[in-house]
PDB file of N, CA and C in Angstrom:
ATOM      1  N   UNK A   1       0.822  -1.190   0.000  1.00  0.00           N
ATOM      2  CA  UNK A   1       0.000   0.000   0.000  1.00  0.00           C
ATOM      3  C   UNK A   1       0.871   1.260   0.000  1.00  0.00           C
ATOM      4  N   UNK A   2       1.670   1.268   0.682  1.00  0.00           N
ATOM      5  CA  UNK A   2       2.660   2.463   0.970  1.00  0.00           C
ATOM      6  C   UNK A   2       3.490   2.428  -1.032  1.00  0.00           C
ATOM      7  N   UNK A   3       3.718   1.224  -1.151  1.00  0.00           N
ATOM      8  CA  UNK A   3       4.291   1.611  -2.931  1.00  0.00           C
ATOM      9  C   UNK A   3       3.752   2.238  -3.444  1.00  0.00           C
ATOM     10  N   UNK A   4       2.490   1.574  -3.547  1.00  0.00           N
ATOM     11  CA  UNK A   4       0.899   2.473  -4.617  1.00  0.00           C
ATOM     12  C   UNK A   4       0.801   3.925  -4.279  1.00  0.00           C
ATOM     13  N   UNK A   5       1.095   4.453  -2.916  1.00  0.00           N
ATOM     14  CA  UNK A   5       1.045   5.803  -2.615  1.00  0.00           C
ATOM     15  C   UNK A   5       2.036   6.371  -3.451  1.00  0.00           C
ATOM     16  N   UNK A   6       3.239   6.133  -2.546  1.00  0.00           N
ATOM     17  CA  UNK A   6       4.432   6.812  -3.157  1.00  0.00           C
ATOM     18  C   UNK A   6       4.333   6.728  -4.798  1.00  0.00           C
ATOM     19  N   UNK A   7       4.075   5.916  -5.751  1.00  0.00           N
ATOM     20  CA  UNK A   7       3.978   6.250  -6.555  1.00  0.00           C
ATOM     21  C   UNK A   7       3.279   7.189  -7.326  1.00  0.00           C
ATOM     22  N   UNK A   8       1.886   7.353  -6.845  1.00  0.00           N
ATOM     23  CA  UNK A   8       0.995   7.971  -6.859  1.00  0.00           C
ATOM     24  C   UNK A   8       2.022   9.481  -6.978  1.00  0.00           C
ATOM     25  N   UNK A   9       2.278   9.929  -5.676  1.00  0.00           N
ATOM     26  CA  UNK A   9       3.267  10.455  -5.619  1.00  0.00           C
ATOM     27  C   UNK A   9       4.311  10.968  -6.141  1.00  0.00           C
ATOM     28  N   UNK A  10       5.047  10.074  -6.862  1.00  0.00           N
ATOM     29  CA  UNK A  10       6.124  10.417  -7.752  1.00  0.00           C
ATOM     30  C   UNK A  10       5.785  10.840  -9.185  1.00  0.00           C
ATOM     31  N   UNK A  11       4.410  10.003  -9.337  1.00  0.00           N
ATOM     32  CA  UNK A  11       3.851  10.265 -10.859  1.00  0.00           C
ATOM     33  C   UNK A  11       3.009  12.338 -10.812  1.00  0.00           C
ATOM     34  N   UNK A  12       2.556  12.395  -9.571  1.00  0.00           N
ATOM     35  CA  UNK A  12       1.821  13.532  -9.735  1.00  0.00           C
ATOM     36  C   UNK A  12       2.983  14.768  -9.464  1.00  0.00           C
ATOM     37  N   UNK A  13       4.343  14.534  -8.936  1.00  0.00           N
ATOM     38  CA  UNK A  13       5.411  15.440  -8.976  1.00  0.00           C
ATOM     39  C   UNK A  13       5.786  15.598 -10.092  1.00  0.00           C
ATOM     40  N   UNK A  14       6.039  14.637 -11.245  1.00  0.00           N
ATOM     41  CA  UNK A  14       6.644  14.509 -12.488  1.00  0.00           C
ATOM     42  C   UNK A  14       6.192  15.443 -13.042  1.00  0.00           C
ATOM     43  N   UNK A  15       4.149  15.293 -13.163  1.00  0.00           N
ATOM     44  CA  UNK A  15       3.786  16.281 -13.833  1.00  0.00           C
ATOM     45  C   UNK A  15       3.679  17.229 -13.466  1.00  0.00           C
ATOM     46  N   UNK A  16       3.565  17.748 -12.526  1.00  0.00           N
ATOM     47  CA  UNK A  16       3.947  19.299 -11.473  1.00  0.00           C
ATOM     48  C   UNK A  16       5.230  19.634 -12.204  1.00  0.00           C
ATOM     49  N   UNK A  17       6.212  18.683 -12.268  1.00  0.00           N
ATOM     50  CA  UNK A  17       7.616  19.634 -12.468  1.00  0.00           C
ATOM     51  C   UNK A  17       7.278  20.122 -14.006  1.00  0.00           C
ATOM     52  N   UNK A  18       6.936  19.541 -14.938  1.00  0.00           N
ATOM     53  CA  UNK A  18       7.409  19.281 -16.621  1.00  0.00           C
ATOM     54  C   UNK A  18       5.625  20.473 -16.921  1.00  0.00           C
ATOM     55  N   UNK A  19       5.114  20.905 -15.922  1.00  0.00           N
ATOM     56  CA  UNK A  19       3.752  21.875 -16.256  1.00  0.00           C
ATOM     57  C   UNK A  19       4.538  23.200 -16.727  1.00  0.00           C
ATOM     58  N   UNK A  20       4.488  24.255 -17.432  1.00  0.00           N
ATOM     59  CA  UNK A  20       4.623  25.379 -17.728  1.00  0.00           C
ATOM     60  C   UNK A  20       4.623  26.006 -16.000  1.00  0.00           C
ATOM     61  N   UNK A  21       3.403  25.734 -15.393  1.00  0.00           N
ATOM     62  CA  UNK A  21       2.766  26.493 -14.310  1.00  0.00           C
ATOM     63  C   UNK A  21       3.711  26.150 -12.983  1.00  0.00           C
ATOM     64  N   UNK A  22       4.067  24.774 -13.447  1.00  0.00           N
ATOM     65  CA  UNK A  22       4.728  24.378 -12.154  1.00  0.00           C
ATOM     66  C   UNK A  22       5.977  24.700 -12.047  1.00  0.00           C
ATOM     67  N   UNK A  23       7.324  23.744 -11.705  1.00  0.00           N
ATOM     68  CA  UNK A  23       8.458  23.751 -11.613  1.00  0.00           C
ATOM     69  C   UNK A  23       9.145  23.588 -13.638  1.00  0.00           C
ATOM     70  N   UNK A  24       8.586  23.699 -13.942  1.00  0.00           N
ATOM     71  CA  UNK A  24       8.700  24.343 -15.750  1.00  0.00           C
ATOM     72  C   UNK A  24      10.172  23.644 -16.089  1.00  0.00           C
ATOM     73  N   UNK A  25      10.272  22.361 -15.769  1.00  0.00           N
ATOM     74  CA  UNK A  25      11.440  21.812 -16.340  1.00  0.00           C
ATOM     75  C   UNK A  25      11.183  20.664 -17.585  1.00  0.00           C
ATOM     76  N   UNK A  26      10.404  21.074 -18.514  1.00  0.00           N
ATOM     77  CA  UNK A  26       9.364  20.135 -19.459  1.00  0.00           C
ATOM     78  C   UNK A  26      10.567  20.272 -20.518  1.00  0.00           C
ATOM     79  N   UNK A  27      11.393  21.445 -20.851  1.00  0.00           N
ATOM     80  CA  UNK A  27      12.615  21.186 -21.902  1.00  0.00           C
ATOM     81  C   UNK A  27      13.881  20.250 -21.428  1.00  0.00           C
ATOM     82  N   UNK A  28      13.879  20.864 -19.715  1.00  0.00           N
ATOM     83  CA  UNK A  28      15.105  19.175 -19.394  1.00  0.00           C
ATOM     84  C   UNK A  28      14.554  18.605 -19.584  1.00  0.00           C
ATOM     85  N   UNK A  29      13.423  17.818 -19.116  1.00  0.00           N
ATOM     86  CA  UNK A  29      12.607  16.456 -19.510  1.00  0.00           C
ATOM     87  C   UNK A  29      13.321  15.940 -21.012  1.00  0.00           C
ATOM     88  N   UNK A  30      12.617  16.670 -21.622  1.00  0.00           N
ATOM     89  CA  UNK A  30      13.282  16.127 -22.586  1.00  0.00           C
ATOM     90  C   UNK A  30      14.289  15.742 -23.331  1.00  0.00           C
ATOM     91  N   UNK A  31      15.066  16.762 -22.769  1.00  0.00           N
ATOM     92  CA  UNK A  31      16.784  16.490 -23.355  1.00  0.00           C
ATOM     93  C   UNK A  31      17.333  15.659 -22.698  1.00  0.00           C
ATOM     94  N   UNK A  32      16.534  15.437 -21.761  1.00  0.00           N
ATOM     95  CA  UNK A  32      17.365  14.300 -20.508  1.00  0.00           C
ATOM     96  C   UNK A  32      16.819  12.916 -21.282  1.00  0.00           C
ATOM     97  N   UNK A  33      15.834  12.896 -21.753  1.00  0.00           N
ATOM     98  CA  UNK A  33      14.835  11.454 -22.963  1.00  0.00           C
ATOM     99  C   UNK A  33      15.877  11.838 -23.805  1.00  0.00           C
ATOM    100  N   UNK A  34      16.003  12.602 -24.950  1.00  0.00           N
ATOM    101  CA  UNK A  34      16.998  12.479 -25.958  1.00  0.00           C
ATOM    102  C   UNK A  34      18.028  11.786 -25.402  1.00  0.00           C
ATOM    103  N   UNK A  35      18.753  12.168 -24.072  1.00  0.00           N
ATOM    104  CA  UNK A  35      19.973  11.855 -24.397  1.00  0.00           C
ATOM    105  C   UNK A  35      20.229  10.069 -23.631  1.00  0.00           C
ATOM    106  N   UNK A  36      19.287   9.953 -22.668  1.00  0.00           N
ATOM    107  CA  UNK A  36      19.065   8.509 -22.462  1.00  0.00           C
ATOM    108  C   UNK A  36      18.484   7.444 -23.209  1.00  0.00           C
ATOM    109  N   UNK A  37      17.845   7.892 -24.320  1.00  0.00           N
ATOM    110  CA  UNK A  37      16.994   7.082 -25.801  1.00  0.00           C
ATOM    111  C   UNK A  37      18.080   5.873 -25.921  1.00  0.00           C
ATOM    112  N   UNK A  38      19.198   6.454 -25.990  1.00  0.00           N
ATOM    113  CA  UNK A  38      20.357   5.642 -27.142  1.00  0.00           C
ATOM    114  C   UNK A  38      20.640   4.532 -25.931  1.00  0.00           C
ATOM    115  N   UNK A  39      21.175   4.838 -24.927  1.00  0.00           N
ATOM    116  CA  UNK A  39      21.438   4.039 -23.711  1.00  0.00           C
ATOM    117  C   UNK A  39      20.892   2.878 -23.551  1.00  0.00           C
ATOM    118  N   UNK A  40      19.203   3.467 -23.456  1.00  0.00           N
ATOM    119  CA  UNK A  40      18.496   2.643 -22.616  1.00  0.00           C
ATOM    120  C   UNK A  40      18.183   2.036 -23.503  1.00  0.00           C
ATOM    121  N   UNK A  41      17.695   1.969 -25.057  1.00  0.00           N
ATOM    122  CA  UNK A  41      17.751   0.939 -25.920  1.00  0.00           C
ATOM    123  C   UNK A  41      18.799  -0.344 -26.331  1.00  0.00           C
ATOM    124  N   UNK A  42      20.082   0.356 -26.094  1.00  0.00           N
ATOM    125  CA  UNK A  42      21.228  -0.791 -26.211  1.00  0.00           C
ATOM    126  C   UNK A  42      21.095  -1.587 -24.919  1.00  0.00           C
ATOM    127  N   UNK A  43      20.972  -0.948 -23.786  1.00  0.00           N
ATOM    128  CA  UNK A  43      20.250  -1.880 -22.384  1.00  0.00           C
ATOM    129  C   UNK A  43      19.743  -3.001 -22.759  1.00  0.00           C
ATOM    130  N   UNK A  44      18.180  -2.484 -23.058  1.00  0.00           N
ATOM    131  CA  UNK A  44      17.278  -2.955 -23.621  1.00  0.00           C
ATOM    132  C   UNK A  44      17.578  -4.128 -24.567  1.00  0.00           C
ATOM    133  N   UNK A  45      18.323  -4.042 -25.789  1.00  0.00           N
ATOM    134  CA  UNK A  45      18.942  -4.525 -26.630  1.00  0.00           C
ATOM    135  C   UNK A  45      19.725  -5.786 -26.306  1.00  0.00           C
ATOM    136  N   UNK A  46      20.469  -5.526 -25.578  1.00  0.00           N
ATOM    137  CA  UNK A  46      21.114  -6.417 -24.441  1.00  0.00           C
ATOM    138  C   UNK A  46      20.427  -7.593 -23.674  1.00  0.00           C
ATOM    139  N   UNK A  47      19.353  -7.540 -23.133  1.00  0.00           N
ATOM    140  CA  UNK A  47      18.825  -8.315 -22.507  1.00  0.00           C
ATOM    141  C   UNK A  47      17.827  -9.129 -23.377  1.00  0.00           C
ATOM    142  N   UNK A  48      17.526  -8.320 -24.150  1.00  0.00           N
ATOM    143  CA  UNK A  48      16.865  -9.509 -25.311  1.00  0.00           C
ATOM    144  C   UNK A  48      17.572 -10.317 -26.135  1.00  0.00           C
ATOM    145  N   UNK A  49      18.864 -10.311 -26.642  1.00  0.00           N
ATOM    146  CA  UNK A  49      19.755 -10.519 -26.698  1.00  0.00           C
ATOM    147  C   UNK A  49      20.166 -11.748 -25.949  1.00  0.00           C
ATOM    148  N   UNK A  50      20.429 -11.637 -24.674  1.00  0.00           N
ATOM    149  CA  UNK A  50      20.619 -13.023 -23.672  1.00  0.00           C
ATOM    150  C   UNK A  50      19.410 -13.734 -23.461  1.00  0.00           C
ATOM    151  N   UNK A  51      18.341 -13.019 -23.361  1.00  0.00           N
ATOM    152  CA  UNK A  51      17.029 -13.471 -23.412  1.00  0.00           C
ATOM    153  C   UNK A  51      16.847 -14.456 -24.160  1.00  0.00           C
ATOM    154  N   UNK A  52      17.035 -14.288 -25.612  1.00  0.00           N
ATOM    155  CA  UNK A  52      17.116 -15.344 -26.946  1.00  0.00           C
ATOM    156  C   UNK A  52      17.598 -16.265 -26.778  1.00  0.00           C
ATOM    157  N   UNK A  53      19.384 -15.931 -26.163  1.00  0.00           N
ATOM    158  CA  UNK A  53      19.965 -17.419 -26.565  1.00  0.00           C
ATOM    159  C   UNK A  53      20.081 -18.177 -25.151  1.00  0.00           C
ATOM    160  N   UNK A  54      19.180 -17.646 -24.434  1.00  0.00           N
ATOM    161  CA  UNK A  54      18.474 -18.400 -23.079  1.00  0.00           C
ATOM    162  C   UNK A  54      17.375 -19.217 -23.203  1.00  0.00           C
ATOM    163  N   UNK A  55      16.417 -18.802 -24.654  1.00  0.00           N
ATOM    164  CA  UNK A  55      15.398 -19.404 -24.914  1.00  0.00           C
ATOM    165  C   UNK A  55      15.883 -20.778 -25.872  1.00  0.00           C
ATOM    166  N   UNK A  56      16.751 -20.353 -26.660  1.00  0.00           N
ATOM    167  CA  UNK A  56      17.345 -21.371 -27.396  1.00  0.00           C
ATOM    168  C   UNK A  56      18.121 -22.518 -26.454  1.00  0.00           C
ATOM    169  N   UNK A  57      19.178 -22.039 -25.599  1.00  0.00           N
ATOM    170  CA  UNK A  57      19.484 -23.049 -24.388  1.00  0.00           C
ATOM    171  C   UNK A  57      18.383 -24.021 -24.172  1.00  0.00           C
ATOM    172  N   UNK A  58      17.401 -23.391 -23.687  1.00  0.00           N
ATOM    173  CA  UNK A  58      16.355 -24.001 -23.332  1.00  0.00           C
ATOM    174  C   UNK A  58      15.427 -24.889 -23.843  1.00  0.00           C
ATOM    175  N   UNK A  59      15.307 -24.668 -25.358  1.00  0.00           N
ATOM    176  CA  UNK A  59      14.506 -25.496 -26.017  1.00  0.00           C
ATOM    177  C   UNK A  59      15.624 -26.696 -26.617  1.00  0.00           C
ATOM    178  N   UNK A  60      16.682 -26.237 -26.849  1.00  0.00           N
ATOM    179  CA  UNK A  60      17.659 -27.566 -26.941  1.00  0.00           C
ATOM    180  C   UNK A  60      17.570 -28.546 -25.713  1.00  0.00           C
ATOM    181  N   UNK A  61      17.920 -28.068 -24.599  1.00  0.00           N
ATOM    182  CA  UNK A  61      18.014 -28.950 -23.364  1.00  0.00           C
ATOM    183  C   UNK A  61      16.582 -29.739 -23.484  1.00  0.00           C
ATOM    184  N   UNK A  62      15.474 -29.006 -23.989  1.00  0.00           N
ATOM    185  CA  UNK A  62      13.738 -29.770 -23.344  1.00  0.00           C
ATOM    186  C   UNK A  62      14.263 -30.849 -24.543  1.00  0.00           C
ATOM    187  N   UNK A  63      14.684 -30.357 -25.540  1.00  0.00           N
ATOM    188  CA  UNK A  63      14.541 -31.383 -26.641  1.00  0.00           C
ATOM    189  C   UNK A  63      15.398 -32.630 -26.445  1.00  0.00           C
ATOM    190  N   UNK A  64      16.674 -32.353 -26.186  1.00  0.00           N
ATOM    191  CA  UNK A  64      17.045 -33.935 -25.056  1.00  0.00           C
ATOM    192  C   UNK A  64      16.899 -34.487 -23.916  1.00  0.00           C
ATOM    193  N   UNK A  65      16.256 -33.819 -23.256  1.00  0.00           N
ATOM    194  CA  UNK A  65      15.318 -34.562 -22.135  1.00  0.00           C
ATOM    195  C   UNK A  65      14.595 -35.074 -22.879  1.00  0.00           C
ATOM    196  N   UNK A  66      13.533 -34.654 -24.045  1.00  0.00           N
ATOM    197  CA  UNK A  66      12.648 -35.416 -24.469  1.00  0.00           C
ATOM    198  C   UNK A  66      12.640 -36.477 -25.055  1.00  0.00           C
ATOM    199  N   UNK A  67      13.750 -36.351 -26.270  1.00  0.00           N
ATOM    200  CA  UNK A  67      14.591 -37.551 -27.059  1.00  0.00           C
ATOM    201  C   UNK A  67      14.611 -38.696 -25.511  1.00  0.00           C
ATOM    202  N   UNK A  68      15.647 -38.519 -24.525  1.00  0.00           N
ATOM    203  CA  UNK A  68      15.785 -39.492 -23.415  1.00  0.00           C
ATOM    204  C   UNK A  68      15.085 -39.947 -23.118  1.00  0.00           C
ATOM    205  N   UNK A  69      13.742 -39.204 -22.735  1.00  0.00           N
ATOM    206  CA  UNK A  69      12.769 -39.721 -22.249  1.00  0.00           C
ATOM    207  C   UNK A  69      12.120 -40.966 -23.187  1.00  0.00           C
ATOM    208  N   UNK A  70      11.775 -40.901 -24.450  1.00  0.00           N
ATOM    209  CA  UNK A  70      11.101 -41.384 -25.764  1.00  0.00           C
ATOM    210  C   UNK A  70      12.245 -42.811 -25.451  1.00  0.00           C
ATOM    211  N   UNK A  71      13.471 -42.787 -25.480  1.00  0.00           N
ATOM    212  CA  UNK A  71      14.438 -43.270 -25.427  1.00  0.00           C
ATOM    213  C   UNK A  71      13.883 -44.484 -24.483  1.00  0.00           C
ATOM    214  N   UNK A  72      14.302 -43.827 -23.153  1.00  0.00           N
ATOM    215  CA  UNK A  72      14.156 -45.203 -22.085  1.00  0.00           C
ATOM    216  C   UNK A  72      12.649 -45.526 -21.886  1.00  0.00           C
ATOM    217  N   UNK A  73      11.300 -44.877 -22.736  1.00  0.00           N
ATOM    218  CA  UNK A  73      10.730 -45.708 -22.584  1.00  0.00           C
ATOM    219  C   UNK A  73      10.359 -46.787 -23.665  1.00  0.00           C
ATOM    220  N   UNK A  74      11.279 -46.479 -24.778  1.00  0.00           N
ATOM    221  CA  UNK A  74      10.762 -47.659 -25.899  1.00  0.00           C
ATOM    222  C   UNK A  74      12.214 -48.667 -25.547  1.00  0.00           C
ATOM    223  N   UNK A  75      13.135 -48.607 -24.337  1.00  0.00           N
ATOM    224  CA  UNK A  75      13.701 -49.514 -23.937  1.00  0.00           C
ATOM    225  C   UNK A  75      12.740 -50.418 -22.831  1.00  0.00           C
ATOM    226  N   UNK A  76      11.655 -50.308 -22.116  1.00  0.00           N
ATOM    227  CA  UNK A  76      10.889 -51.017 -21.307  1.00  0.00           C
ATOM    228  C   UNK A  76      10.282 -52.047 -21.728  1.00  0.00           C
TER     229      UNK A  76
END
């Protein structure tokens, strides 16, 4: 409950700051997005990236467990 607030919170400061009326920092906002765009996409980029050949790990390994399995039971 206390997260859901504080967020609440953090989201209704954001737009207070980036208002004309408010704390009028709506041009950093943005240059601060321009200049983190590139970053946070290669981040981004990155983890899908390991993501993939985590999924591929993975479907190789199910696929010889499965072979094994097929295996020792047409040995019974």
């Amino acid at each position: 409950m206390i997260s859901l607030i504080l967020g609440l919170i953090f989201i209704a400061f954001t737009v207070f700051a980036s208002l004309p009326n408010g704390l009028n920092w709506g041009v950093e906002i943005i240059t601060f997005l321009k200049g983190c765009a590139p970053v946070l996409t290669a981040i981004v980029g990155l983890i899908a990236v390991f993501i993939g050949i985590a999924d591929i790990k993975d479907k190789q390994e199910a696929k010889k467990e499965e072979e094994a399995a097929l295996k020792s039971s047409e040995d019974k």
